[in-house]
N, C-alpha and C. Protein backbone atom coordinates (compact mmCIF):
# COMPACT_ATOMS: atom_id res chain seq x y z
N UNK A 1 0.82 -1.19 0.00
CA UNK A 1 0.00 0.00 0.00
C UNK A 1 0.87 1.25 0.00
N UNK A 2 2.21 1.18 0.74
CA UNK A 2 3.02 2.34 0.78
C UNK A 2 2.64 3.45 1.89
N UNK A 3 1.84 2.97 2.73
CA UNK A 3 1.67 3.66 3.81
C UNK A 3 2.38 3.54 4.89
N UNK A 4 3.40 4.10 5.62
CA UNK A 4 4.42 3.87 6.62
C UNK A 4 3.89 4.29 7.47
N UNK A 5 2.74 5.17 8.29
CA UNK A 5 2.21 5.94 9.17
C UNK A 5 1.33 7.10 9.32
N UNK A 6 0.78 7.54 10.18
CA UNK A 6 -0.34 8.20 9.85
C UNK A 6 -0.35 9.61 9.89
N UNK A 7 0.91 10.04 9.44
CA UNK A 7 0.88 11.57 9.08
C UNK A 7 1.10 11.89 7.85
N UNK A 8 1.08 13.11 7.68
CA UNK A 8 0.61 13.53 6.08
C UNK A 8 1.83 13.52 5.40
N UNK A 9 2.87 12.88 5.77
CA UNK A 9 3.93 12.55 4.82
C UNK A 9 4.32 10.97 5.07
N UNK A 10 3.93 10.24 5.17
CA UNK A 10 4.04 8.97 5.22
C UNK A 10 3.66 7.92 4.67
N UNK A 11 3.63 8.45 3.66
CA UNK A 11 3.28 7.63 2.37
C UNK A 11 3.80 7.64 1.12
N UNK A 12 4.03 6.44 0.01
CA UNK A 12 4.61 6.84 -0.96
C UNK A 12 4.32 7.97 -1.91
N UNK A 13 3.26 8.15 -2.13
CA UNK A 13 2.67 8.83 -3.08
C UNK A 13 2.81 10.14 -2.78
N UNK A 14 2.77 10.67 -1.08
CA UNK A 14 3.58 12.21 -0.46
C UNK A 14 4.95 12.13 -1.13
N UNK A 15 5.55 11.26 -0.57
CA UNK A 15 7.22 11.21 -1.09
C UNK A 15 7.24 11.37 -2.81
N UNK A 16 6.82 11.13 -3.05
CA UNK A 16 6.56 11.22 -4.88
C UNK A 16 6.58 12.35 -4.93
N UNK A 17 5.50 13.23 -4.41
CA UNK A 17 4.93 14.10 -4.52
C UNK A 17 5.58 15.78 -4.10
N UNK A 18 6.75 15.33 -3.22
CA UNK A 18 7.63 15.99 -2.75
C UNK A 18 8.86 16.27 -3.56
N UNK A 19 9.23 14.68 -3.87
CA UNK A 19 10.34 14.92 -4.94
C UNK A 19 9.78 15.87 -6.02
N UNK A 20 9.04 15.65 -6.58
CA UNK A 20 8.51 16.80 -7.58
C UNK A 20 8.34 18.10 -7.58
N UNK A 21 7.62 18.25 -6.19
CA UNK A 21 8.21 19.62 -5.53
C UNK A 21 9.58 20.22 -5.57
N UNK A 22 10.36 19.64 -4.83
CA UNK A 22 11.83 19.60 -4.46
C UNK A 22 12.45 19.84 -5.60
N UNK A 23 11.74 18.83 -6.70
CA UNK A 23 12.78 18.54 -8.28
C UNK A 23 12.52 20.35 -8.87
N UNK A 24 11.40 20.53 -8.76
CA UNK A 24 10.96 21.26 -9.30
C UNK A 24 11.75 22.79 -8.81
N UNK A 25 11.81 23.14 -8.22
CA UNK A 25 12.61 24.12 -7.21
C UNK A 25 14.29 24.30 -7.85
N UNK A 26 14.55 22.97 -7.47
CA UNK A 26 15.95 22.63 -8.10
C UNK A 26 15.94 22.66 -9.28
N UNK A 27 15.34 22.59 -10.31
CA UNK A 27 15.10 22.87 -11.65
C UNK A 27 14.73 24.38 -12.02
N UNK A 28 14.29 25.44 -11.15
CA UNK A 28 14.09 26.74 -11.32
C UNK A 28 15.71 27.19 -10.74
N UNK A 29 16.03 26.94 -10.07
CA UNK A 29 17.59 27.73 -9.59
C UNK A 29 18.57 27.18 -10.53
N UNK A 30 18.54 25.78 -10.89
CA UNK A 30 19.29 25.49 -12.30
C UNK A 30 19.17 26.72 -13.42
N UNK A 31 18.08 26.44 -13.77
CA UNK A 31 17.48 27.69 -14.95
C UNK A 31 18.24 28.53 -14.84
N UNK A 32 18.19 29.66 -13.79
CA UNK A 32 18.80 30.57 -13.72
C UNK A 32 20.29 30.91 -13.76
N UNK A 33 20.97 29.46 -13.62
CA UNK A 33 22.19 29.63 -13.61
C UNK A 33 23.00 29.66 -15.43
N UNK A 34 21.91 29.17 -15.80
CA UNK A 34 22.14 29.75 -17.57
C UNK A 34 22.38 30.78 -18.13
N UNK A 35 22.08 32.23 -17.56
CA UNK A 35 23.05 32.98 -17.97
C UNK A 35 23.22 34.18 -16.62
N UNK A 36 24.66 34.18 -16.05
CA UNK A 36 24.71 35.09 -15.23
C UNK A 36 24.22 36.37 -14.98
N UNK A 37 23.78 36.93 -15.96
CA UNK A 37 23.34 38.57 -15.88
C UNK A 37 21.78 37.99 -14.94
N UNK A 38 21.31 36.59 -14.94
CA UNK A 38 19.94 36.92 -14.30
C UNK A 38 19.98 36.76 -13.38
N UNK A 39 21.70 36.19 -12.42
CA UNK A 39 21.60 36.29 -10.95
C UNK A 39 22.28 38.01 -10.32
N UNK A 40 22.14 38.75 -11.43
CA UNK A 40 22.29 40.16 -11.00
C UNK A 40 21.41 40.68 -9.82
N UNK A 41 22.10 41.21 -8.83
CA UNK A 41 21.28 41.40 -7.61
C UNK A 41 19.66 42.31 -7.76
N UNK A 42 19.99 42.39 -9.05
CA UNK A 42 18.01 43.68 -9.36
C UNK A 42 17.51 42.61 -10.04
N UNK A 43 17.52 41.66 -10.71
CA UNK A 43 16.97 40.21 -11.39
C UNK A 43 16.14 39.47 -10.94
N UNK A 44 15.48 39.20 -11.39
CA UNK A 44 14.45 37.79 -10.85
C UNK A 44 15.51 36.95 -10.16
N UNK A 45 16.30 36.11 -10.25
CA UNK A 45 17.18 35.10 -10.60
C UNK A 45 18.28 35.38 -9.27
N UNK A 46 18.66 36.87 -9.32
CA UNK A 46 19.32 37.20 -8.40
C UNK A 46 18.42 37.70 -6.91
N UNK A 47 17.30 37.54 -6.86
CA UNK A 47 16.52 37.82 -5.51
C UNK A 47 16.06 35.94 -5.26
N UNK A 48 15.25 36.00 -6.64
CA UNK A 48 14.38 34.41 -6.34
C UNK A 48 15.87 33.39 -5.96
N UNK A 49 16.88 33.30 -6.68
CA UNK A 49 17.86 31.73 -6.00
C UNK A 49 17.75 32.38 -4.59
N UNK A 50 18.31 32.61 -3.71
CA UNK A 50 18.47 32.50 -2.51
C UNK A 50 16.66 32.55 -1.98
N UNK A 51 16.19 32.60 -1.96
CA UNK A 51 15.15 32.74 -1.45
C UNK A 51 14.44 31.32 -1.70
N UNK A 52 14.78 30.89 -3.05
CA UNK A 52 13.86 29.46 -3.59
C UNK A 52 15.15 28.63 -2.94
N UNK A 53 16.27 28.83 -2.84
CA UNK A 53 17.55 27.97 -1.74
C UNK A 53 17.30 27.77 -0.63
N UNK A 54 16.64 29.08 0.59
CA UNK A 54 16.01 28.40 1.81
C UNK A 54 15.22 27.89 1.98
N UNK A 55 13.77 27.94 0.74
CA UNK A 55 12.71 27.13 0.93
C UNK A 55 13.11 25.81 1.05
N UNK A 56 14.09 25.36 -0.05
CA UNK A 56 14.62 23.81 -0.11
C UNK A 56 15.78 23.53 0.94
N UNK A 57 16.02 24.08 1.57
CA UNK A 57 17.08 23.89 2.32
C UNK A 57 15.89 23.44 3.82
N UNK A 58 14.85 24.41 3.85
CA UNK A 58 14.35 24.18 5.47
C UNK A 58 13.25 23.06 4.59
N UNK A 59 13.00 22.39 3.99
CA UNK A 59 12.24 21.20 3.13
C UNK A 59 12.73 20.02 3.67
N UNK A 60 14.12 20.27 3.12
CA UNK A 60 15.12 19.25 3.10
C UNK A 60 15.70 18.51 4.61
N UNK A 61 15.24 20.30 5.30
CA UNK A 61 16.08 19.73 6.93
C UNK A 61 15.15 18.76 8.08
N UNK A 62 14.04 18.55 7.21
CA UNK A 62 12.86 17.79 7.85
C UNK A 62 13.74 16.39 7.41
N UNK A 63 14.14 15.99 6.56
CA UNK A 63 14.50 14.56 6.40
C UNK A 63 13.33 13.68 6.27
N UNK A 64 12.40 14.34 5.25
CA UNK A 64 11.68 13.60 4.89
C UNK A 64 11.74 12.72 3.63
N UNK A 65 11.09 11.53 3.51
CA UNK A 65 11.06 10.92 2.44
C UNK A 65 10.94 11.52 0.69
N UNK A 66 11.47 10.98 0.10
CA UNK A 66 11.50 11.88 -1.85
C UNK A 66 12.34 12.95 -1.92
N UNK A 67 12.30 14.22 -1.10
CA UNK A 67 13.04 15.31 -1.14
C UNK A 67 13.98 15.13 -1.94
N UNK A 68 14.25 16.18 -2.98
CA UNK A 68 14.63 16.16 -4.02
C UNK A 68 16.28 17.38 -3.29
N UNK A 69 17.34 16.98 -3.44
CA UNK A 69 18.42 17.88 -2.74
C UNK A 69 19.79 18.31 -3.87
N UNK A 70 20.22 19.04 -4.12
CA UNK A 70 21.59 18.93 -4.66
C UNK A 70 22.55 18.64 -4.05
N UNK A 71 23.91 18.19 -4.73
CA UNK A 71 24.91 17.32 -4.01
C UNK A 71 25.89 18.87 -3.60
N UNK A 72 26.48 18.32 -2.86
CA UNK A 72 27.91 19.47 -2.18
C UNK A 72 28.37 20.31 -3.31
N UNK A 73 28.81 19.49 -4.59
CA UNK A 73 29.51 20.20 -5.07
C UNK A 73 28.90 21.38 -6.22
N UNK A 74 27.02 20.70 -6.58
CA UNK A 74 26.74 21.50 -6.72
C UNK A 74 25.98 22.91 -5.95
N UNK A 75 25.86 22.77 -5.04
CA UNK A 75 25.59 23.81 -4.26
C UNK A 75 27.26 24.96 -4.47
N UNK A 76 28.42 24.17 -3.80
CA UNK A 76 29.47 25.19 -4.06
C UNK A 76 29.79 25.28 -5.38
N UNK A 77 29.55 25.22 -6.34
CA UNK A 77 29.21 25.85 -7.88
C UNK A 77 28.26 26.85 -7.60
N UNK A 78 27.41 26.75 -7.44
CA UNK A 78 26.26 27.77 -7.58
C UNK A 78 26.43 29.04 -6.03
N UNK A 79 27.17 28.54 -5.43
CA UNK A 79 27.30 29.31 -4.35
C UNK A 79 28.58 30.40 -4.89
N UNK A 80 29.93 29.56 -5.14
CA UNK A 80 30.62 30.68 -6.02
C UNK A 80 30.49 31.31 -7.25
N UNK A 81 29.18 30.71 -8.10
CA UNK A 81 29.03 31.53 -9.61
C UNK A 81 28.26 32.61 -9.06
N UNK A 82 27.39 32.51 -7.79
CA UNK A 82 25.70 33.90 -7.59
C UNK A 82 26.77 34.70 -6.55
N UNK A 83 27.86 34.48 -5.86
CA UNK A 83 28.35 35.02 -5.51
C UNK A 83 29.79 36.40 -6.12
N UNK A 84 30.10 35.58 -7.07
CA UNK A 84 30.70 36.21 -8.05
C UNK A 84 29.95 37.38 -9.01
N UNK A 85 28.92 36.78 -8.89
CA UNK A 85 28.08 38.23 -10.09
C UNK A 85 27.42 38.72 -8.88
N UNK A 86 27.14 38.43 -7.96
CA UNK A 86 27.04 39.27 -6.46
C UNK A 86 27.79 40.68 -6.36
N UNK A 87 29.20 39.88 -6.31
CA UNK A 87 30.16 41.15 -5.53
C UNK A 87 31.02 41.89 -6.89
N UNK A 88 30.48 42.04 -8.34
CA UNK A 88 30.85 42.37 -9.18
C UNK A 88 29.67 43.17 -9.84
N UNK A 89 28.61 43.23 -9.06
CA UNK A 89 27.61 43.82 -9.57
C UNK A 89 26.93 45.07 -8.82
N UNK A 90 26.76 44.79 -7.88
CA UNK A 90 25.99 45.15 -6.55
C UNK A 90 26.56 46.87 -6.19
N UNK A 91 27.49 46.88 -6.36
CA UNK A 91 28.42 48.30 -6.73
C UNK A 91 27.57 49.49 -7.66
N UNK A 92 27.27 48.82 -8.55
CA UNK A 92 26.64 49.66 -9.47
C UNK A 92 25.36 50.29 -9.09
N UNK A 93 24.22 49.29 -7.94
CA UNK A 93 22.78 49.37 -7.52
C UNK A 93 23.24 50.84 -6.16
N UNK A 94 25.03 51.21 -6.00
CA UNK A 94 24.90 52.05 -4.83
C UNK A 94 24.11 51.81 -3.57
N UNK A 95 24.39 50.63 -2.66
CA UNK A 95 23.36 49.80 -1.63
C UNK A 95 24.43 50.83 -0.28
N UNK A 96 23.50 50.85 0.43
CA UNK A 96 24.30 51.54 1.54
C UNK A 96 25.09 50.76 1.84
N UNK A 97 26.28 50.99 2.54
CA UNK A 97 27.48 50.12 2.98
C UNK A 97 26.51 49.14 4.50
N UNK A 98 26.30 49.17 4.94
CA UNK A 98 25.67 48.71 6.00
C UNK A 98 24.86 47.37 5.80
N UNK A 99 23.82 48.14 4.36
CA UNK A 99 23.06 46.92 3.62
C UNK A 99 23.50 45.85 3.14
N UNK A 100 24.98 46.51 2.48
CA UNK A 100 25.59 45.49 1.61
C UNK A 100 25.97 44.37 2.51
N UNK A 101 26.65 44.74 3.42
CA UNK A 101 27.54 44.12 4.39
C UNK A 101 26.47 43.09 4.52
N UNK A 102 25.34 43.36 5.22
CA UNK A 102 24.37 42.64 5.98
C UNK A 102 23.95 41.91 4.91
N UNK A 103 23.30 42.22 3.96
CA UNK A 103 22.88 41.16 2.82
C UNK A 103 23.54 39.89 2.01
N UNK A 104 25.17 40.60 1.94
CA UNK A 104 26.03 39.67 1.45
C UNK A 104 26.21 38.62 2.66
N UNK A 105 26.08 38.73 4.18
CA UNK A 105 26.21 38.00 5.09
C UNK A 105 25.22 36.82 5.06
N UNK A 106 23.77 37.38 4.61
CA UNK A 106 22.92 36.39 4.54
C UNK A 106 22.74 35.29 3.64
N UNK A 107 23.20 36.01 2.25
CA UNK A 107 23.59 35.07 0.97
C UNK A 107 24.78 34.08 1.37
N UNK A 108 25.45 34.31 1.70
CA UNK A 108 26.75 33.80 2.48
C UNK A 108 26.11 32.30 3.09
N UNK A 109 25.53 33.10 4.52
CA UNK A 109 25.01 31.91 5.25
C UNK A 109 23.95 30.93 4.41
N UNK A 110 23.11 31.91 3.88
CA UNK A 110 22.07 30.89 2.93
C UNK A 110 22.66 29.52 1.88
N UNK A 111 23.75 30.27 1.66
CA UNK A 111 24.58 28.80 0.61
C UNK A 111 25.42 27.96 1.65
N UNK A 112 25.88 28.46 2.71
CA UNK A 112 26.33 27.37 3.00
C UNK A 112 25.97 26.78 4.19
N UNK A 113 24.77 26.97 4.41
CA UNK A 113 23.65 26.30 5.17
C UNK A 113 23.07 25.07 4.30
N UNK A 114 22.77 25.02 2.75
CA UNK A 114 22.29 24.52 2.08
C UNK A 114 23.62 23.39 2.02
N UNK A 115 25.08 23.74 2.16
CA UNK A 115 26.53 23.12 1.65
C UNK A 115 26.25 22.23 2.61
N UNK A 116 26.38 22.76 3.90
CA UNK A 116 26.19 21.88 4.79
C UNK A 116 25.27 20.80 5.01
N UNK A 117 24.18 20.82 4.95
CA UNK A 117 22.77 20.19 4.70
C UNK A 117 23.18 19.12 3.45
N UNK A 118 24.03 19.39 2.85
CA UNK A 118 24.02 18.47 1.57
C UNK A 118 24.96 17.41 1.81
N UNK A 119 26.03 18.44 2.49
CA UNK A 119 27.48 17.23 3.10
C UNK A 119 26.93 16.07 4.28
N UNK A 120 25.84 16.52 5.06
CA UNK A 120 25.40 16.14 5.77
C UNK A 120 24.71 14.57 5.00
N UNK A 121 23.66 15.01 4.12
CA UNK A 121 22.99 14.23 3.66
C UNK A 121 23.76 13.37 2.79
N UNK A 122 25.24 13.47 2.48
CA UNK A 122 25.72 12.38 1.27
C UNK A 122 27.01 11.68 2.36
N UNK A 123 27.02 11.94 3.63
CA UNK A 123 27.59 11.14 4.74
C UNK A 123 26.67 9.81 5.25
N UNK A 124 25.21 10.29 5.36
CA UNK A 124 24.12 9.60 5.79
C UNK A 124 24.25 8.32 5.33
C-alpha cells in the first residue's frame, strides 16, 4: 500500500509528490544559472535563488522521504558563480554600505547552510 504511518507525509505517493516539488525548485535555480546577468542582484534570478535555496534547504532539513536535494559540489558551484556576479555587480545598484555588508552575510550563510545540509545528507 506504501503507507508507513499516519501523518501527512508517510506515504509513498507524499514522497513522490515531494520529490517533484523539491525537483521542481531545483530545476528553477538550475534555470537561472544559464546565464549570469539573471543572478544580478536587481533580477528575478538574483533575488528568487536565494530565497527558492532556503525554501529547499528548510524542506530538506525535515529529512523527509523523496526530497529532491543537490549534491555538495553543486551547491558550491552555484554558491561561487551567484556570488561572483554578487560582488561584481551590486556596486553599481549604490546599496548603503551597512546593507551590503548585511545582505552579502545572509547570501553567504544561505549557501552554506544549504553546503552543509548536503554534506550532511551524502555522509548519511
Amino acid at each position: 500500500m506504501g503507507v508507513w504511518g499516519p501523518g501527512n507525509f508517510d506515504s509513498d505517493t507524499v514522497a513522490d509528490g515531494l520529490g517533484v516539488l523539491t525537483g521542481r525548485i531545483v530545476d528553477d535555480i538550475t534555470a537561472e544559472f544559464e546565464d549570469d546577468s539573471s543572478l544580478e542582484p536587481d533580477e528575478w534570478g538574483g533575488e528568487m535563488v536565494p530565497a527558492w535555496l532556503e525554501i529547499l534547504t528548510d524542506i530538506a532539513q525535515t529529512k523527509r522521504v523523496g526530497v529532491t536535494f543537490p549534491s555538495t559540489q553543486v551547491l558550491i558551484d552555484w554558491r561561487d558563480r551567484y556570488l561572483h556576479v554578487w560582488d561584481g555587480y551590486i556596486d553599481e545598484l549604490e546599496p548603503d554600505d551597512d546593507h551590503k555588508v548585511a545582505r552579502r552575510a545572509v547570501l553567504v550563510h544561505t549557501f552554506e547552510r544549504a553546503v552543509a545540509l548536503a554534506a550532511e545528507r551524502e555522509q548519511a
